[in-house]
Protein backbone atom coordinates (compact mmCIF):
# COMPACT_ATOMS: atom_id res chain seq x y z
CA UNK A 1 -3.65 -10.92 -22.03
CA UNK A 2 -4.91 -7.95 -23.97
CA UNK A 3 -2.74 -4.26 -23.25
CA UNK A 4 -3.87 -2.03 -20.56
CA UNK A 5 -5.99 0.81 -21.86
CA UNK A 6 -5.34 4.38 -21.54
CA UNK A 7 -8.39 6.17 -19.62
CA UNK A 8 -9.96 8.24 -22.06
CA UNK A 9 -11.48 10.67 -19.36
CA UNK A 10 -10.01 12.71 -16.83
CA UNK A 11 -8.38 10.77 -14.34
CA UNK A 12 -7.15 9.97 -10.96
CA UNK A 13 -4.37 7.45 -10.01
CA UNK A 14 -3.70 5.68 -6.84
CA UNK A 15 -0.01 3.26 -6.73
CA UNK A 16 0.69 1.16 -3.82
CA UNK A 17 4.94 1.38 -3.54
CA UNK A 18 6.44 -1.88 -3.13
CA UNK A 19 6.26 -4.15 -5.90
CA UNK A 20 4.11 -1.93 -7.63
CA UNK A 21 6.17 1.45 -8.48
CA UNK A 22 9.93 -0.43 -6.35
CA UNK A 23 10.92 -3.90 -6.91
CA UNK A 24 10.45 -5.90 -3.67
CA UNK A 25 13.55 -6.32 -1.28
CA UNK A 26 14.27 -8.65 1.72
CA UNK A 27 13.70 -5.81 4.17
CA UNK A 28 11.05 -2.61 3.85
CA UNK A 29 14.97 -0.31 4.46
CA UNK A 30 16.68 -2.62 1.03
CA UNK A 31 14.19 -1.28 -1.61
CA UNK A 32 15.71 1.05 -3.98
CA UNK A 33 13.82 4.07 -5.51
CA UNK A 34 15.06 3.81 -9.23
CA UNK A 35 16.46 7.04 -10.96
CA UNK A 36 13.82 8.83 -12.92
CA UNK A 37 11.21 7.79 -10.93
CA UNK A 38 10.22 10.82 -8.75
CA UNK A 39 10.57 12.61 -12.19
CA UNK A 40 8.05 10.45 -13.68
CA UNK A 41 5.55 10.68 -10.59
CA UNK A 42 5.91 13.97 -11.04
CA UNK A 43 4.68 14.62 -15.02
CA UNK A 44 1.78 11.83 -13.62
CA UNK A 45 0.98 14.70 -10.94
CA UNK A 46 0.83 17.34 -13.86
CA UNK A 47 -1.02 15.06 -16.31
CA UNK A 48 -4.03 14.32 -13.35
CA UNK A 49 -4.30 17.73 -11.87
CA UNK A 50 -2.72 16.89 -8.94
CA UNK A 51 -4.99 13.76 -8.26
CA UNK A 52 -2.03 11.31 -7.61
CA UNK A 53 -1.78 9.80 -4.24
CA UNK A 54 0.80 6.61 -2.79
CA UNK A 55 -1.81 4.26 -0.70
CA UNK A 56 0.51 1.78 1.17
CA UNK A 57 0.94 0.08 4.19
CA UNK A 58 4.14 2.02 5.03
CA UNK A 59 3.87 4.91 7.63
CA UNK A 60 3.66 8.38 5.84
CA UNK A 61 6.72 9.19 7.92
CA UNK A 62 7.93 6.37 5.49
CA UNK A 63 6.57 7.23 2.38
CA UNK A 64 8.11 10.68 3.21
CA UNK A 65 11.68 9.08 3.44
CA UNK A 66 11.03 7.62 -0.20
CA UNK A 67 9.48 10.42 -1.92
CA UNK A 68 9.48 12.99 0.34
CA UNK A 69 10.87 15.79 -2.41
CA UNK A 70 7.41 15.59 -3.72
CA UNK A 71 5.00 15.73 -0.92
CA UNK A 72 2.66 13.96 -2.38
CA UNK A 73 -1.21 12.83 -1.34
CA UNK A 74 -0.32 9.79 0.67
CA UNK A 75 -2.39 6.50 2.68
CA UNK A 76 -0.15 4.91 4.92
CA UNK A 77 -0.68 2.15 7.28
CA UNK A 78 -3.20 0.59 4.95
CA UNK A 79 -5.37 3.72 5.18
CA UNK A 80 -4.90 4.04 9.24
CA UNK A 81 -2.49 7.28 7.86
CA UNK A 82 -4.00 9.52 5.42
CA UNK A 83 -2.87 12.82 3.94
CA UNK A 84 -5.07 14.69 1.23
CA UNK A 85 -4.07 16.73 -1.43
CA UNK A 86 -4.69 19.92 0.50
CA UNK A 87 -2.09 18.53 3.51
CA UNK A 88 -4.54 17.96 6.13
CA UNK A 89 -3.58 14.63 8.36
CA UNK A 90 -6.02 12.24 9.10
CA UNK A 91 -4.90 9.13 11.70
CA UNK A 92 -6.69 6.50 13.26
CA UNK A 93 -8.12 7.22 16.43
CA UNK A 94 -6.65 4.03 18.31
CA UNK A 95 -4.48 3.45 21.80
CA UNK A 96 -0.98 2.65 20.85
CA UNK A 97 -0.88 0.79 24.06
CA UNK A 98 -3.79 -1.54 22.98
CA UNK A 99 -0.57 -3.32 21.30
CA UNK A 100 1.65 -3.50 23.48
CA UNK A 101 1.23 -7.66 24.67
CA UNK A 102 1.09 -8.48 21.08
CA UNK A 103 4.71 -6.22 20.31
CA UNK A 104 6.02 -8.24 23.20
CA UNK A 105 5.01 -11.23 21.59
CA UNK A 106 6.19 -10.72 18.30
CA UNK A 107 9.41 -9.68 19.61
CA UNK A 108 9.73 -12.94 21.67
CA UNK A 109 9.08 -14.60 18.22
CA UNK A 110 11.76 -12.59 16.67
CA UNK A 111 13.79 -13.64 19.61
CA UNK A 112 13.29 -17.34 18.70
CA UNK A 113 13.79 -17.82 14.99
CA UNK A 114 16.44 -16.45 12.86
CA UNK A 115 14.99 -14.61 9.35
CA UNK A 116 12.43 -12.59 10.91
CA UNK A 117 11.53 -9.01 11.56
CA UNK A 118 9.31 -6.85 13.30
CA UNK A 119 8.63 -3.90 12.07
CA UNK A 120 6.69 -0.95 14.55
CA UNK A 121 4.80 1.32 12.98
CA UNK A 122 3.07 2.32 15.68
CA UNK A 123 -0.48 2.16 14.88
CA UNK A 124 0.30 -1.32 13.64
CA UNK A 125 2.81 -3.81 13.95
CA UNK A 126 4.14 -6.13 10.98
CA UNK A 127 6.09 -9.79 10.96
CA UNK A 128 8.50 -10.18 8.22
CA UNK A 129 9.25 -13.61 7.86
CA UNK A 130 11.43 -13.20 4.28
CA UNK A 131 14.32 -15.12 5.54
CA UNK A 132 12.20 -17.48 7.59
CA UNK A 133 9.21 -18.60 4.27
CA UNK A 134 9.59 -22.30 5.74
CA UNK A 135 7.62 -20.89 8.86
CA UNK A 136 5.29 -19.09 6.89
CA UNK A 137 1.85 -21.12 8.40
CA UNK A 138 3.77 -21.54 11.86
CA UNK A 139 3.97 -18.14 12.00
CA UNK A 140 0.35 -17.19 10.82
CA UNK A 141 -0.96 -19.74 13.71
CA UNK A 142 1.09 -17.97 15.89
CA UNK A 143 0.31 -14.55 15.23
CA UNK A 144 -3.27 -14.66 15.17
CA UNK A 145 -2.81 -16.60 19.13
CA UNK A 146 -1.30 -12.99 20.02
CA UNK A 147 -3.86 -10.89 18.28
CA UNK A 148 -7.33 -12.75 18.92
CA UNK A 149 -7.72 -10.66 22.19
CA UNK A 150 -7.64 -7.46 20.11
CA UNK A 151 -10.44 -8.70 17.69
CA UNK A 152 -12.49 -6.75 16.04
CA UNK A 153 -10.85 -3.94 16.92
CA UNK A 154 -7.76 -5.18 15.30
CA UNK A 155 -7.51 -7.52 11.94
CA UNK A 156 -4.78 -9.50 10.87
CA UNK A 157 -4.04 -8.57 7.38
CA UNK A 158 -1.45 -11.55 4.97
CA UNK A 159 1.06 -10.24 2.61
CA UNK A 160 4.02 -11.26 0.65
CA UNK A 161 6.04 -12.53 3.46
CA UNK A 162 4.71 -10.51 6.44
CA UNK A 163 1.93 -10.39 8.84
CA UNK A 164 0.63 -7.19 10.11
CA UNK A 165 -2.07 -6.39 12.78
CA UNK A 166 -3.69 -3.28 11.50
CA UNK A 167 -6.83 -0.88 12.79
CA UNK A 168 -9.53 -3.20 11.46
CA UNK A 169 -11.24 -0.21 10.47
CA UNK A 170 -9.49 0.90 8.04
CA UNK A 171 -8.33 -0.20 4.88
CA UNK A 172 -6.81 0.65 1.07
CA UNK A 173 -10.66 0.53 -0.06
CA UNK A 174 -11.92 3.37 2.64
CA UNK A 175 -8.53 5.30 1.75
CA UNK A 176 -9.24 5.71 -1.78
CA UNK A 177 -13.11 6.53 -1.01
CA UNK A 178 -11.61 8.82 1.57
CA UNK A 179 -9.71 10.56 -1.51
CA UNK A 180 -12.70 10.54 -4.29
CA UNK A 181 -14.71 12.49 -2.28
CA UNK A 182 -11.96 15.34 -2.20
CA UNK A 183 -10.57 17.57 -5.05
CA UNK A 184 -8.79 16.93 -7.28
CA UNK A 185 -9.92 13.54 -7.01
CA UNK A 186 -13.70 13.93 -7.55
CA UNK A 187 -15.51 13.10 -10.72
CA UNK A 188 -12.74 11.57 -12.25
CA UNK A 189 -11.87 7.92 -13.38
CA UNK A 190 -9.64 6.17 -10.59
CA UNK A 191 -6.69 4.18 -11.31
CA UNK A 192 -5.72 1.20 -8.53
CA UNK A 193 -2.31 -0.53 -9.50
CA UNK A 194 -1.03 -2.88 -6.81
CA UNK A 195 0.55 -6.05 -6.58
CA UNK A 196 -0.45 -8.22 -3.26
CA UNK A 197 -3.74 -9.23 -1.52
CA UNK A 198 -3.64 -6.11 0.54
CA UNK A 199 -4.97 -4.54 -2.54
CA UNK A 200 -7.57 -6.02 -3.32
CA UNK A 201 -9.31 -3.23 -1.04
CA UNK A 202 -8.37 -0.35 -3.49
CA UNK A 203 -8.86 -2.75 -6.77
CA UNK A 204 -12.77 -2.88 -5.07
CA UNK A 205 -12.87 0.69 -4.33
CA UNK A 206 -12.05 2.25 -8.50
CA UNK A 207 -14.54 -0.87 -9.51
CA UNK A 208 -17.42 1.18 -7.83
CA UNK A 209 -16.38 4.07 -9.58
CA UNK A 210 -15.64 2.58 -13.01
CA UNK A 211 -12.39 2.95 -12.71
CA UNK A 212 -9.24 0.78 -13.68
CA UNK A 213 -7.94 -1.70 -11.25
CA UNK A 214 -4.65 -3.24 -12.59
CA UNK A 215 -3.06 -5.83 -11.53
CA UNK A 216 0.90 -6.55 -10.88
CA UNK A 217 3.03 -9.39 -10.58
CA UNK A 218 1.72 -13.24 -9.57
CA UNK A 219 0.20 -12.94 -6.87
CA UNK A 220 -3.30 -11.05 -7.54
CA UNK A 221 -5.52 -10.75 -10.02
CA UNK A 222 -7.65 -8.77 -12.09
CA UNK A 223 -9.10 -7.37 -15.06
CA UNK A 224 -5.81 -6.26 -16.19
CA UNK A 225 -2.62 -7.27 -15.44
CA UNK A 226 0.84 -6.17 -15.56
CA UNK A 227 4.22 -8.32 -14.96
CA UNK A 228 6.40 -6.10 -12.36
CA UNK A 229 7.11 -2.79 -11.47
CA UNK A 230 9.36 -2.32 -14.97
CA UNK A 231 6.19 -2.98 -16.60
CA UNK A 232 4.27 -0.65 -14.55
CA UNK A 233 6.58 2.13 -15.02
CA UNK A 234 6.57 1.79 -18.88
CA UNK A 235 2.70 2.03 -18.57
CA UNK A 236 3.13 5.30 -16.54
CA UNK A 237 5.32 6.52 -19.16
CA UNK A 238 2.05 6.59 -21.67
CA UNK A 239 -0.11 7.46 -18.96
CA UNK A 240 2.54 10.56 -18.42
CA UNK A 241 2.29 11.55 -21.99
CA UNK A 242 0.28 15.03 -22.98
CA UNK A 243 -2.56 13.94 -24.98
């Protein structure tokens, strides 16, 4: 596996959060934001102009909680949440209550089987089977039962040991066009780093654009690759660097 260039032309950078820039943790409350971080996505924010931006299927509310001392350009809810560099909110135009048979489900599920939970974000709804993997296809029958009566308006999206039901319109891929067509994102190279299939969206979206879409951890793939989020960071370190 070859090293992952530097962009040689101005650039923009998009990071989905866990297991990209925090190591994955049994619950979305257990990750840990390591010290030095927030410093370092800061100098990235200097380096691009401001053209950094967190696209991640946490709420911004969330993201806010993590890294709210830097109020950065943020997609949360898989793009259903989007705030651009200027500050202006953008949410999905959906009814909450649209979801509420399916919460009741997934709560009866919860009810049922130990290892589980459900996390409400309110435009969307997520499983988290982490303590419950031997369930894993049980659980993916039984969630798309609940949800078929929302199709299309509603997609099912797989992760690493959850199940969400998301807007289907949106997604990390019309996020990150959402952002290139805003300063300080336009006419510069994009850079996608994310670990999980719900990435593969924003990986497609810098492709168009000739842009970098790097790969983290085993479970996607790319052009280029990196092994974790220690990896990552080391990466960001050079990106960081005044050139």
């Amino acid at each position: 596996m070859h090293a992952v260039p530097l962009p040689v032309n101005s650039w923009c950078l998009f990071l989905d959060v866990d297991g990209t820039l925090l190591e994955l943790a049994a619950s979305p409350t257990a990750v840990v934001v390591q010290p030095g971080l927030l410093d370092l996505l800061a100098r990235l924010r200097t380096a691009a102009g401001g053209a950094l931006a967190l696209v991640s299927g946490r709420t911004l509310v969330d993201l806010d909680r993590l890294f709210g001392a830097l109020h950065l350009p943020s997609a949360g809810l898989h793009g259903g949440e989007r705030r651009s560099a200027s500050g202006e909110t953008h949410v999905a135009d959906i009814v909450h209550a649209q979801l509420s048979e399916v919460r009741d489900g997934l709560n009866e599920l919860v009810s049922r089987h130990r290892g589980l939970m459900l996390e409400d974000k309110g435009a969307g709804l997520a499983l988290h089977f982490h303590g419950a993997r031997e369930l894993e296809h049980q659980l993916r029958a039984e969630v798309a039962l609940l949800a078929a009566p929302l199709v299309p308006t509603y997609a099912l999206l797989d992760g690493h040991c959850v199940i969400e039901v998301k807007p289907a319109v949106y997604s990390k891929d019309s996020a990150v066009g959402a952002f290139l067509r805003e300063a300080p994102f336009i006419g510069r190279t994009p850079i996608f780093i994310g670990d999980d299939v719900t990435d593969y969206g924003g990986f497609e979206a810098v492709r168009r654009e000739g842009g970098l879409a790097i790969a983290v951890g085993p479970r996607v793939t790319s052009e280029w690759w990196l092994p974790g989020p220690a990896a990552v960071h080391r990466w960001l370190e050079q990106l960081a660097e005044p050139r």
